[in-house]
Each structure stands twice: as structure tokens, then as C-alpha cells.
C-alpha atoms as a PDB file:
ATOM      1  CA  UNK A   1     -34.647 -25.193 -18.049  1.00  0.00           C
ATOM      2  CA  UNK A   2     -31.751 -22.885 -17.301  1.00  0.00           C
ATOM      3  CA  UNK A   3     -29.297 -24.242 -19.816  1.00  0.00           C
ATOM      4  CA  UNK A   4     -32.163 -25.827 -22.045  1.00  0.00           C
ATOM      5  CA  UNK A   5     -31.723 -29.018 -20.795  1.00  0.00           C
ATOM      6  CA  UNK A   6     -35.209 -30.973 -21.775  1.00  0.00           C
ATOM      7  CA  UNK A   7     -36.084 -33.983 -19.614  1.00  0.00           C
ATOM      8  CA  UNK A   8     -37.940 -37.165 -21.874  1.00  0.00           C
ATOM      9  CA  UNK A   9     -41.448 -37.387 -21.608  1.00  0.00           C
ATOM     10  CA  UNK A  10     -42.061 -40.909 -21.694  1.00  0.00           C
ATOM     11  CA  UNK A  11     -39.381 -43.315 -21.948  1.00  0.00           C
ATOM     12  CA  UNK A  12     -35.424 -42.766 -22.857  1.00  0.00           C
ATOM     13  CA  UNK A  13     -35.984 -45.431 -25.812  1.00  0.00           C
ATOM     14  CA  UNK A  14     -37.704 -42.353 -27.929  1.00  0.00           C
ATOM     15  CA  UNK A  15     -34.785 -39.550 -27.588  1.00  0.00           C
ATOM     16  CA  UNK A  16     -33.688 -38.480 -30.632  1.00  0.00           C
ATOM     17  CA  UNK A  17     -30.095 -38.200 -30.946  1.00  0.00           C
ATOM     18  CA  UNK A  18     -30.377 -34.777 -31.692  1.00  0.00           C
ATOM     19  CA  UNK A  19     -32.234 -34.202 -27.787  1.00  0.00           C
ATOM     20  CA  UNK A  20     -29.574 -36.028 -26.398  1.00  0.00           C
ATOM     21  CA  UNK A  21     -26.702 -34.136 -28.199  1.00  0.00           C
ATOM     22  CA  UNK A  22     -28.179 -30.752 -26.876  1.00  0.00           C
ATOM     23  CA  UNK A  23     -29.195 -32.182 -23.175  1.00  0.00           C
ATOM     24  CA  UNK A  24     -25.365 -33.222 -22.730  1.00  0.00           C
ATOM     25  CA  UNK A  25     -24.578 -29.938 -24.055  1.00  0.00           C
ATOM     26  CA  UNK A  26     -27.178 -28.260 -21.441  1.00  0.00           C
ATOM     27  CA  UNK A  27     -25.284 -30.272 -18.755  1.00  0.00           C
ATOM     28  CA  UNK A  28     -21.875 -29.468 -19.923  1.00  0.00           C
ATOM     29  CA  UNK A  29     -22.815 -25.811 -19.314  1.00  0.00           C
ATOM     30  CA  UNK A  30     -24.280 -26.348 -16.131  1.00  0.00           C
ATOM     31  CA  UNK A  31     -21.670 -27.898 -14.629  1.00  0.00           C
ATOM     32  CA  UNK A  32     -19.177 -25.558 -15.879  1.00  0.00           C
ATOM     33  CA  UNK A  33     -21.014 -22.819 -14.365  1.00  0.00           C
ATOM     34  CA  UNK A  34     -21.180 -24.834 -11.028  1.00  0.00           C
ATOM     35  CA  UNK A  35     -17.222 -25.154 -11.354  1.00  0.00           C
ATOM     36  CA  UNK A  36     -16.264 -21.586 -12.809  1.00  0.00           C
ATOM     37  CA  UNK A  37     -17.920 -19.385 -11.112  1.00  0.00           C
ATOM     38  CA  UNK A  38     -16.624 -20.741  -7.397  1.00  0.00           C
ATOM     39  CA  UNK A  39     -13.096 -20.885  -8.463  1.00  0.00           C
ATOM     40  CA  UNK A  40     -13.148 -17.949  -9.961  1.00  0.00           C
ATOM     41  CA  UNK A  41     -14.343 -16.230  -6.870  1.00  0.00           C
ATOM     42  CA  UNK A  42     -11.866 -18.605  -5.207  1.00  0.00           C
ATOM     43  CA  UNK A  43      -9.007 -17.007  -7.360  1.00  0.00           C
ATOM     44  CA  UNK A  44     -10.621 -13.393  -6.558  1.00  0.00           C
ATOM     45  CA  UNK A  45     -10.243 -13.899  -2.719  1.00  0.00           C
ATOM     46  CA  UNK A  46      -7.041 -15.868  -2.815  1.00  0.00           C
ATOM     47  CA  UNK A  47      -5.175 -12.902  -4.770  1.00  0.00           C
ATOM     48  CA  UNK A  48      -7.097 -10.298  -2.552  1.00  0.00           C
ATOM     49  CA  UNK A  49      -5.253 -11.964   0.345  1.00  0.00           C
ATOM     50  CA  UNK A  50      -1.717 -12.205  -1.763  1.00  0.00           C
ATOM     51  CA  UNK A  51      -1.870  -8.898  -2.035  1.00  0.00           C
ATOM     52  CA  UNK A  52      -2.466  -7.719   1.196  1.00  0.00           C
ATOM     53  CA  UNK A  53      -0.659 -10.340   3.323  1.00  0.00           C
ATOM     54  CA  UNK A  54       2.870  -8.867   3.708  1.00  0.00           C
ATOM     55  CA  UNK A  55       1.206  -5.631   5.305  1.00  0.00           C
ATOM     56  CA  UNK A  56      -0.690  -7.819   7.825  1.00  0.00           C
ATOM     57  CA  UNK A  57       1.989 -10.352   8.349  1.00  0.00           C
ATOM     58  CA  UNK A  58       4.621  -7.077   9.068  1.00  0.00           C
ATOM     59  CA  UNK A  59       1.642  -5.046  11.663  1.00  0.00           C
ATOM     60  CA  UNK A  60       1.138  -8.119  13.590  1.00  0.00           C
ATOM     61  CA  UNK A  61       4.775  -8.189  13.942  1.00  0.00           C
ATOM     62  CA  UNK A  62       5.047  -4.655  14.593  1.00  0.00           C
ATOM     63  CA  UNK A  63       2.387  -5.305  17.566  1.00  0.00           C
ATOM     64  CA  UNK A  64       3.765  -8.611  19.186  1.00  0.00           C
ATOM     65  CA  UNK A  65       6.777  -6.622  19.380  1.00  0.00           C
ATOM     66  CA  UNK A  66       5.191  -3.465  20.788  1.00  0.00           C
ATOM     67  CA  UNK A  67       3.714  -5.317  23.237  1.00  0.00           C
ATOM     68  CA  UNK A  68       6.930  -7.113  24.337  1.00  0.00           C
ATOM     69  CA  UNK A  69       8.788  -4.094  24.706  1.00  0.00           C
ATOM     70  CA  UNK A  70       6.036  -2.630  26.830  1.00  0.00           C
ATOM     71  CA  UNK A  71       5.920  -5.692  28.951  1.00  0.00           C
ATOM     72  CA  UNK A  72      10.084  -5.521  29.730  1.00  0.00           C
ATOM     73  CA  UNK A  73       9.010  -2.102  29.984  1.00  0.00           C
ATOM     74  CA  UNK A  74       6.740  -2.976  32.618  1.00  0.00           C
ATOM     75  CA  UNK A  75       8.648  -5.602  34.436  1.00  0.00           C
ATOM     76  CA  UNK A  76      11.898  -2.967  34.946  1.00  0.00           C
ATOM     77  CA  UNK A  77       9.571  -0.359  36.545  1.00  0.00           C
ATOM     78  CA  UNK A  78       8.448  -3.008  38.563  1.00  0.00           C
ATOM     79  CA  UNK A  79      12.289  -4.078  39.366  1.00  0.00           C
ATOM     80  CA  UNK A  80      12.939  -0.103  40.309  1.00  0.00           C
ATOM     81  CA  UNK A  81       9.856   0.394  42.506  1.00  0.00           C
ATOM     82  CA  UNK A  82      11.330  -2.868  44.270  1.00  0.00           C
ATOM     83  CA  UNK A  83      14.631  -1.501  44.495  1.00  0.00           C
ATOM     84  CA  UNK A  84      13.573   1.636  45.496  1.00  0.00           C
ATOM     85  CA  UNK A  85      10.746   0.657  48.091  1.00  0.00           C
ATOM     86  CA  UNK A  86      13.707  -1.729  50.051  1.00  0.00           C
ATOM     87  CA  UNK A  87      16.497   1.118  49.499  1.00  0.00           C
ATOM     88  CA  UNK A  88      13.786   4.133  51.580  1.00  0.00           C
ATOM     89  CA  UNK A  89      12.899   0.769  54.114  1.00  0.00           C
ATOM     90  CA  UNK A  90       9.457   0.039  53.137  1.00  0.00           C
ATOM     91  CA  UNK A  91       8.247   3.639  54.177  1.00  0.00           C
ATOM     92  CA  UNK A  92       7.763   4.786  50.568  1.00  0.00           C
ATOM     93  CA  UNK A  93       4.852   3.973  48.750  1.00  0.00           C
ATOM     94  CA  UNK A  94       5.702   3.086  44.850  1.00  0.00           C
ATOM     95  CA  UNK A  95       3.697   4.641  42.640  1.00  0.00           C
ATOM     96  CA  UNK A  96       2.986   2.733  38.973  1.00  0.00           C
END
């Protein structure tokens, strides 16, 4: 009853062609509604994320290469304290 769709009362050999006319209309409607609204939130969200995916896409770059650096970072510290501990002859204690 949303639209103003009206469902026969008896049998569909007494709708008027005038009750058809406006239930196809009333379903027409409906299903627009069913389709519209979604993509229209669909469009919403998708050009949300256009907008904002170039600053994402360039932090998580930013990170993964923060986190690399850190990690050769980590792995030449580890190389010196190496070096170091055999240079002293394993008396020296390397501190990370």
C-alpha cells in the first residue's frame, strides 16, 4: 500500500484497465526505489573511497617502507654487535 498498489479482490477477470494501469505504475515505483536508492548509496561510498584512496594508498606506503628501513636498521645493529662481540673475544656483552 506503499506506492498504492491495490491487489484484486476476487478474480483478475474483473480489473479494470484503469486498476491495472495504476498497479503497474505502483510497481514501477517500487522497484525503482528498490534500484535507486542502493546505487545511489553505492555511488555515495564508491566516490567517498575515490576520494580518499591516494592518501591511504601513499601512508601504507609510507609505513611498509618505515618498517623496512627499521628492519635493515635492525639487522646492521645486529651485524655490529656481532662484529664487535668477536673483535673484544666474546667477553663483551652487546647491548640492543
Amino acid at each position: 500500500m506503499l506506492y498504492g498498489y491495490k491487489s484484486p479482490k476476487k478474480s483478475l477477470d474483473n480489473v479494470s484497465v484503469t486498476t491495472d494501469r495504476e498497479n503497474a505504475a505502483s510497481l514501477a515505483k517500487a522497484l525503482y526505489t528498490a534500484i535507486g536508492v542502493p546505487m545511489a548509496l553505492c555511488c555515495f561510498i564508491y566516490t567517498f573511497l575515490y576520494c580518499t584512496y591516494p592518501r591511504d594508498r601513499d601512508r601504507a606506503r609510507m609505513t611498509a617502507l618505515i618498517e623496512l628501513e627499521m628492519q635493515e636498521i635492525e639487522e646492521e645493529r645486529t651485524e655490529i654487535d656481532i662484529k664487535l662481540t668477536s673483535l673484544s673475544g666474546g667477553s663483551c656483552v652487546a647491548v640492543a
